[in-house]
Protein backbone atom coordinates (compact mmCIF):
# COMPACT_ATOMS: atom_id res chain seq x y z
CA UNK A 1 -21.58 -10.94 -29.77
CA UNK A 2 -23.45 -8.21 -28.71
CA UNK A 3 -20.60 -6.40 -25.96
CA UNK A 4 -23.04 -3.73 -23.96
CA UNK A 5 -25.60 -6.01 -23.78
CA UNK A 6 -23.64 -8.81 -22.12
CA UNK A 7 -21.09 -7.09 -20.15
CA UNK A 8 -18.36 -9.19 -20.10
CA UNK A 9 -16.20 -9.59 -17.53
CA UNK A 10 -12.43 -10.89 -18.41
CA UNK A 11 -11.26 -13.37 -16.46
CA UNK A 12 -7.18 -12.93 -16.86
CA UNK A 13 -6.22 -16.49 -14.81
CA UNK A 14 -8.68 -18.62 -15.01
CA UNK A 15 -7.59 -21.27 -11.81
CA UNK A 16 -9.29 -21.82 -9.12
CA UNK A 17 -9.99 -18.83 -7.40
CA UNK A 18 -10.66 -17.03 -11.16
CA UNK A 19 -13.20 -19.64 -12.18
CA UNK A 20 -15.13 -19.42 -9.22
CA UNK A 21 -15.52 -15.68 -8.84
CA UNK A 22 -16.33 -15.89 -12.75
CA UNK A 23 -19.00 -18.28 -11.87
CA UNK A 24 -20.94 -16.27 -9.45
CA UNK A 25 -20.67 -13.02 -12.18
CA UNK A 26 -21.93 -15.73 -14.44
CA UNK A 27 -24.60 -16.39 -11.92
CA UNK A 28 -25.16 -12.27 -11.55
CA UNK A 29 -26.16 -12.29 -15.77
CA UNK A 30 -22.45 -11.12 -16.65
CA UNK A 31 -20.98 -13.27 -19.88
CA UNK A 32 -17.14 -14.64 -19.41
CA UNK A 33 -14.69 -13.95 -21.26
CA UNK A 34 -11.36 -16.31 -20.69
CA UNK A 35 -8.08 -14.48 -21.72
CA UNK A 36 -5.24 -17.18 -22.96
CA UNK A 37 -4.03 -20.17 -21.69
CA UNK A 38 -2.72 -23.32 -22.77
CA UNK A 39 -5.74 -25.20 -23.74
CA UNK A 40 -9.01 -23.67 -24.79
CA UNK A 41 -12.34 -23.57 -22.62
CA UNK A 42 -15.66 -22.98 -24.03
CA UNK A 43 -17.38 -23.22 -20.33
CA UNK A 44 -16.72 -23.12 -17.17
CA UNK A 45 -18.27 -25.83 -14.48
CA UNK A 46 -17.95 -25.01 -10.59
CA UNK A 47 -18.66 -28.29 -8.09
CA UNK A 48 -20.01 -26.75 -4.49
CA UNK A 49 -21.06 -29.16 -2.26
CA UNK A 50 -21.77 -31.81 -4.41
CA UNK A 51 -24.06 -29.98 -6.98
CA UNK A 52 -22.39 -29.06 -10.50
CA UNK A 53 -23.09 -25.82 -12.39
CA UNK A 54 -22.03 -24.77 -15.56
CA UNK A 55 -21.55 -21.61 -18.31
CA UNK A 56 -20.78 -21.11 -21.58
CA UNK A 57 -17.52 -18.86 -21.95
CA UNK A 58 -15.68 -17.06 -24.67
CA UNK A 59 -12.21 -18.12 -24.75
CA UNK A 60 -9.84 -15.36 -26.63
CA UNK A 61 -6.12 -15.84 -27.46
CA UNK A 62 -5.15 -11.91 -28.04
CA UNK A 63 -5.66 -8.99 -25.77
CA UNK A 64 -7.83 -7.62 -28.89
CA UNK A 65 -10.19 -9.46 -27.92
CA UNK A 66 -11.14 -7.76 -24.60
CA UNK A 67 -11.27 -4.44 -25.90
CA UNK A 68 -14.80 -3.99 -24.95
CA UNK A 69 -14.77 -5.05 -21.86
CA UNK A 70 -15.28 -2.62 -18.64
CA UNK A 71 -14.37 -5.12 -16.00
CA UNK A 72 -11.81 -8.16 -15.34
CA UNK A 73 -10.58 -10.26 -12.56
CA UNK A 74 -6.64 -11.09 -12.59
CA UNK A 75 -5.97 -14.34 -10.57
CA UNK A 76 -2.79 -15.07 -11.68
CA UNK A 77 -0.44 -15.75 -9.43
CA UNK A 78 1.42 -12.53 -8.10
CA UNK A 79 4.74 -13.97 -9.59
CA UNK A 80 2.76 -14.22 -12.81
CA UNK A 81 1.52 -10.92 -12.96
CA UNK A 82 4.26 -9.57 -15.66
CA UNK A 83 3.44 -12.24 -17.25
CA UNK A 84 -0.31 -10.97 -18.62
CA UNK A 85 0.93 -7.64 -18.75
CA UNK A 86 -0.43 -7.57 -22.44
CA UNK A 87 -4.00 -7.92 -21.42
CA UNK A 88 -3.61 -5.77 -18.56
CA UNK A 89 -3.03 -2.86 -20.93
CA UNK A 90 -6.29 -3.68 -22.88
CA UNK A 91 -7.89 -2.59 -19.80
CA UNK A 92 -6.29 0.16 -19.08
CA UNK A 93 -8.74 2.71 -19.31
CA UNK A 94 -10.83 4.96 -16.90
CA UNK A 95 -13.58 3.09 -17.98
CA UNK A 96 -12.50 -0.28 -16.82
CA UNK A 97 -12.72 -2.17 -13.56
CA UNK A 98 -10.00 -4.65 -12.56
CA UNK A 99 -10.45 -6.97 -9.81
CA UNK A 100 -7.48 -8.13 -8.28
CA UNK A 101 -7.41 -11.90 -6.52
CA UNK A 102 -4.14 -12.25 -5.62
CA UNK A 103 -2.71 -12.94 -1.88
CA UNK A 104 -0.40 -10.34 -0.65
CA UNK A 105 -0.51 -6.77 0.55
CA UNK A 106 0.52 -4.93 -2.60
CA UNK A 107 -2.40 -5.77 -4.95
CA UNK A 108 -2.61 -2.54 -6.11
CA UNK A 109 1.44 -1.78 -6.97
CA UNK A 110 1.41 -4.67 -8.74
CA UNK A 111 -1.20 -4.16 -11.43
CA UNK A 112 -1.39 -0.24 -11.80
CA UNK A 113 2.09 -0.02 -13.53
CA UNK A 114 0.24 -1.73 -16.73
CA UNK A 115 -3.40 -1.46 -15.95
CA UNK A 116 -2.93 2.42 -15.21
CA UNK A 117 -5.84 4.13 -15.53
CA UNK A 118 -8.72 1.72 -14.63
CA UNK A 119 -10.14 1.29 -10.80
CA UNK A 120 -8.27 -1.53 -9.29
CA UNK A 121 -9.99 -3.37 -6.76
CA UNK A 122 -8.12 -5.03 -4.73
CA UNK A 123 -9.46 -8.02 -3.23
CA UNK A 124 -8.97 -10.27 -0.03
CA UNK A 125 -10.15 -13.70 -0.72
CA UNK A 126 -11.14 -16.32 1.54
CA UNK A 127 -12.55 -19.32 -0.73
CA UNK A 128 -10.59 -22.85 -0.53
CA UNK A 129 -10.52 -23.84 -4.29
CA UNK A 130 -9.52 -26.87 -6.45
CA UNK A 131 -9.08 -26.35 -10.16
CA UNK A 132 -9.89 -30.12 -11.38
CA UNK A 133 -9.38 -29.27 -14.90
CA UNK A 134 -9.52 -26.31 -17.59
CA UNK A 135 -12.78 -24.42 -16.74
CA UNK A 136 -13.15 -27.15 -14.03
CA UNK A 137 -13.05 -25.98 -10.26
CA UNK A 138 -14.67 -27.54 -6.69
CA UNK A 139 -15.26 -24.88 -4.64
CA UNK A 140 -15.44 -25.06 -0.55
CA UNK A 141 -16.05 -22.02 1.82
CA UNK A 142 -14.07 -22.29 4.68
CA UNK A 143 -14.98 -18.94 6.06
CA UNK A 144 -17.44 -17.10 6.96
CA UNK A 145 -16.49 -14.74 4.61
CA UNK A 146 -15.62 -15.26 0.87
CA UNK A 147 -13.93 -11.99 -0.38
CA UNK A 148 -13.43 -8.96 1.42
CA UNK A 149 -13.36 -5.45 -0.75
CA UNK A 150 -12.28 -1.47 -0.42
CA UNK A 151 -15.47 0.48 0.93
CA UNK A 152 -15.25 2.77 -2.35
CA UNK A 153 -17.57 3.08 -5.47
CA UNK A 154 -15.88 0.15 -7.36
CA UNK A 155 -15.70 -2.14 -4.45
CA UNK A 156 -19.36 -1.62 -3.51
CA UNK A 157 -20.33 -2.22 -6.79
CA UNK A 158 -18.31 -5.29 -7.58
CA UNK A 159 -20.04 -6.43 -3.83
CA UNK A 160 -23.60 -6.01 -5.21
CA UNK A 161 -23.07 -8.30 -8.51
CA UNK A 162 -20.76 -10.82 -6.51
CA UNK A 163 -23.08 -11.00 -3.68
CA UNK A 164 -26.11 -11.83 -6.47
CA UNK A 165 -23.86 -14.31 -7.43
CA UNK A 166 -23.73 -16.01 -4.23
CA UNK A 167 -20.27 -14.60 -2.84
CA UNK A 168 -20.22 -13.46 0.27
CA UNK A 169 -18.76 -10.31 0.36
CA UNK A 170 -17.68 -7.68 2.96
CA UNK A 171 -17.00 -4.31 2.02
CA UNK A 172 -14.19 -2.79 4.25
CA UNK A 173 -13.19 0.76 5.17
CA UNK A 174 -9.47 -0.40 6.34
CA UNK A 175 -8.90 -2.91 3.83
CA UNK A 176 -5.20 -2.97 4.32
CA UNK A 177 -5.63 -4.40 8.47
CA UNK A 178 -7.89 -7.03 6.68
CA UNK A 179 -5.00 -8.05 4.17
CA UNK A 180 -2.06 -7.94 6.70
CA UNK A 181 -4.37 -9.90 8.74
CA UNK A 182 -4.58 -12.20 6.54
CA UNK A 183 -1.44 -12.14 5.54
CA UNK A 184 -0.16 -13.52 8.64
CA UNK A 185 -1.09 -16.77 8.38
CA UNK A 186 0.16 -16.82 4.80
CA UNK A 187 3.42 -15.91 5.97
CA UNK A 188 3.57 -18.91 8.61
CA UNK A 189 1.71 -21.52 6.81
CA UNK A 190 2.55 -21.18 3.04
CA UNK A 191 6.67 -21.37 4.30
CA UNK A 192 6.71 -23.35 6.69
CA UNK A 193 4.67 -26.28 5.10
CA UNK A 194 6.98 -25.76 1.95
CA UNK A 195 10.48 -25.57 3.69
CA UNK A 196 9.56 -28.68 5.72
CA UNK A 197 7.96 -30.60 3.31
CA UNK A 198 4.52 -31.24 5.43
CA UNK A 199 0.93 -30.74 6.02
CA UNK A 200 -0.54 -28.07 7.89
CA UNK A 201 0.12 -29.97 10.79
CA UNK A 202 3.36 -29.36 11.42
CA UNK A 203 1.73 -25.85 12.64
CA UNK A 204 0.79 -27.72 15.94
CA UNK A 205 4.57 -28.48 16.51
CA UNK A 206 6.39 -26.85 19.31
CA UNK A 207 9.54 -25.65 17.92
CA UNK A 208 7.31 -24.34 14.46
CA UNK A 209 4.90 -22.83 16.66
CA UNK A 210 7.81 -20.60 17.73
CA UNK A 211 9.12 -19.90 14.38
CA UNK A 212 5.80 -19.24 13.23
CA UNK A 213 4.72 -16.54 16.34
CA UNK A 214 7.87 -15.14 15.53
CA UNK A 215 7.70 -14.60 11.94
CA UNK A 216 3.70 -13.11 12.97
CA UNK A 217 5.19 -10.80 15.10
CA UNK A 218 7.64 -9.18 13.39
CA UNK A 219 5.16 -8.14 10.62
CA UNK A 220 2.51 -6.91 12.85
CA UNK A 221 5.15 -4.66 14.11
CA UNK A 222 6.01 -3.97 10.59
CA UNK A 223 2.30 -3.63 9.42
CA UNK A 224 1.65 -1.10 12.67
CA UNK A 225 4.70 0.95 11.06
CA UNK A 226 2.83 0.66 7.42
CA UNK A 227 -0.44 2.36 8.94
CA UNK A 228 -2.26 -1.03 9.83
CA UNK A 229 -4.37 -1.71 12.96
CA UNK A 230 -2.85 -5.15 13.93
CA UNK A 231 -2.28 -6.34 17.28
CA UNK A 232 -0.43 -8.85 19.09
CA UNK A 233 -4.54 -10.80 19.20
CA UNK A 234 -3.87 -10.81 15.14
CA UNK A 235 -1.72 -13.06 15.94
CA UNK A 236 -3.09 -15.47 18.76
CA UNK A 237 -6.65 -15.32 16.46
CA UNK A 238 -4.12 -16.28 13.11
CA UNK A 239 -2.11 -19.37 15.32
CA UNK A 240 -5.11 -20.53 16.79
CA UNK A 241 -7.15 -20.69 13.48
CA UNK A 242 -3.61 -22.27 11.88
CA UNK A 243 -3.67 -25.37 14.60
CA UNK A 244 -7.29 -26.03 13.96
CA UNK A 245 -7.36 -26.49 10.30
CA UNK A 246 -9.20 -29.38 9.00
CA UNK A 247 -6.86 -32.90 9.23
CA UNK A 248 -4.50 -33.38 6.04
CA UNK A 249 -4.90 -29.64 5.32
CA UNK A 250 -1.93 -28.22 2.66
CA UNK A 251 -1.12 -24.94 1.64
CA UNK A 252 -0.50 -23.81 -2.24
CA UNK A 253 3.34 -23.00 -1.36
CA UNK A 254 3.64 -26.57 -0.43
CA UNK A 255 2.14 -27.90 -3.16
CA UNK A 256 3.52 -25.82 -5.73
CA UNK A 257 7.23 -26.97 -4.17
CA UNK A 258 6.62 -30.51 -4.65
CA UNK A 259 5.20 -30.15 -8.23
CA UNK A 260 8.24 -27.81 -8.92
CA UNK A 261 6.26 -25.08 -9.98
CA UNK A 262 8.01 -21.55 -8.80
CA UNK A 263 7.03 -20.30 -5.08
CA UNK A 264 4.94 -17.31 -4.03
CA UNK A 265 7.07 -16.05 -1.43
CA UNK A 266 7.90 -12.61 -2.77
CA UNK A 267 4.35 -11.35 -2.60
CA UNK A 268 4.29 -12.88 1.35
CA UNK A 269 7.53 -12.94 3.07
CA UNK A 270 8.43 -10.44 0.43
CA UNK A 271 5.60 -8.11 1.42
CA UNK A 272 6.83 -7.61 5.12
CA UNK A 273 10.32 -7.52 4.13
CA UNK A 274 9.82 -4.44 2.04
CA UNK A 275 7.38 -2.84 4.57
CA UNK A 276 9.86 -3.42 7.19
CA UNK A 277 12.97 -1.92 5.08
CA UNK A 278 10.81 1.14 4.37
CA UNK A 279 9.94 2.05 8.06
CA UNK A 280 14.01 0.78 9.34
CA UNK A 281 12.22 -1.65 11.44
CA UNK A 282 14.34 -5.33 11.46
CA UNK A 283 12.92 -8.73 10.20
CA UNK A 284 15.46 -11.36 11.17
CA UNK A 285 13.40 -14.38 10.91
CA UNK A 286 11.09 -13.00 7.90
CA UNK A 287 14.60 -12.32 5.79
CA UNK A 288 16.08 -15.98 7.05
CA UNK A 289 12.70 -17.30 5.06
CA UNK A 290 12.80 -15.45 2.33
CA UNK A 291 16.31 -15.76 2.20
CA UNK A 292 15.92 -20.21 2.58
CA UNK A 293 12.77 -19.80 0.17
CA UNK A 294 14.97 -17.92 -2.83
CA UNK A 295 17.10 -21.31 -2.48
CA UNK A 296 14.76 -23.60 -2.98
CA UNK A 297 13.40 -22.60 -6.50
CA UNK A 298 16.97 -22.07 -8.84
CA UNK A 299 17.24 -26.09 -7.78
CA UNK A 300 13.29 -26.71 -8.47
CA UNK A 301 13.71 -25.26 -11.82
CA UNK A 302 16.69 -26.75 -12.71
């Protein structure tokens, strides 16, 4: 395979969110390059909207075999992260572009202690995504938005291709508000529908909807201390959105608790914890829920 000419991109996670940026570099001209895995996948096939596309892929088993490539996109679960640490280091050059999907605030920390020297980019993303099978995804845009990015050189150009892929794509000067806006109604939902065991419903109960504005505003005061813009209408705009959510909505926390999978509350709750401990600013009812979500996954696991 001829490298320069195809400019792969290395898709280190290849779930939902993964396949379907892939897919719209894919779309762009860019070849795909899938790194591990359990099973092998020679394409990839995104369902939007009832209309099926589909790309050949290259599916490689050993960081080796991305040693070419100038730009990657690490969906992995933040929990995962150490996990792919081997490929992360194949890219660690100043040539290299990394693209990082994860939720969170800390992006960044997370891959540059092994990806070093490349640009990391990371990324806010907005797409509601199935993966249906290996390679397999079915892709809805809830938004009006798909992935937000850092108003810099790499994020602008990662916008252009993404965008000619079909993303929609905002390039932001104060990235970080957008994530900790975000962030707050991962913090609520993603917990709350886990610790209780229901749909995204249960956001439009009384005594939750007090839990939840609670948790919300404890981290905007936390994410004003970390240099953010939020405001207490973060949070109105993030509980309002949270009790209009289509009916039988979920959340991945939820889901991930009753397949036993481990949770993804350190890169959430965890996130405003560590923000809050770092500007001596006090958390009670973030720490209770990371504190009740710790429990749950020792006994998950078991």
């Amino acid at each position: 395979m001829d490298m320069q000419h195809e400019r792969p991109v290395a898709v280190i996670g290849a779930g939902a969110i993964g396949l379907s940026l892939a897919s719209a570099l894919a779309r762009a001209g860019r070849s795909v390059t899938i790194c591990g895995g359990r099973e092998p996948v020679d394409r990839i096939e995104i369902t939007e909207d009832g209309v099926r596309e589909t790309w050949p892929v290259r599916h490689v088993t050993d960081p080796a075999g991305i040693a070419g490539h100038t730009t990657a996109i690490v969906a992995v679960k933040a929990h995962h992260t150490a996990a792919v640490a081997d490929w992360l280091r194949a890219l660690a050059r100043p040539d290299a572009t990394v693209l990082v999907a994860q939720n969170g605030v800390e992006q960044y920390e997370r891959v540059a202690p092994y990806a070093g020297p490349a640009h990391i980019v990371p990324g806010v993303v907005y797409l509601n995504v199935e993966r249906t099978a290996p390679g397999h995804a079915s892709l809805r845009r809830v938004a009006a938005l798909d992935i937000a990015l850092p108003d810099d050189a790499s994020g602008a150009a990662l916008a252009t291709e993404l965008e000619a892929g079909g993303m929609r794509v905002s390039t932001e000067a104060d990235l970080k508000t957008v994530a900790w806006t975000k962030l707050l109604s991962n913090i609520t939902a993603n917990p709350l529908t886990a610790l209780t065991g229901r749909r995204a419903d249960v956001m439009r109960d009384p005594g939750i909807e007090r839990i939840a504005r609670r948790i919300m505003a404890e981290a905007v005061e936390a994410g004003r201390a970390d240099g953010t813009a939020l405001t207490d209408e973060h949070v109105e705009r993030a509980m309002h959105w949270l009790q209009h959510v289509p009916e039988g909505s979920t959340t991945s926390m939820r889901e991930d608790r009753l397949a036993g999978r481990p949770l993804e509350y350190d890169a959430l709750t965890g996130a405003v914890v560590r923000a809050a401990e770092r500007h001596s600013i006090d958390v009670p009812v973030n720490r209770s829920v990371l504190a009740l979500l710790a429990a749950i996954e020792p006994e998950v696991m078991a």
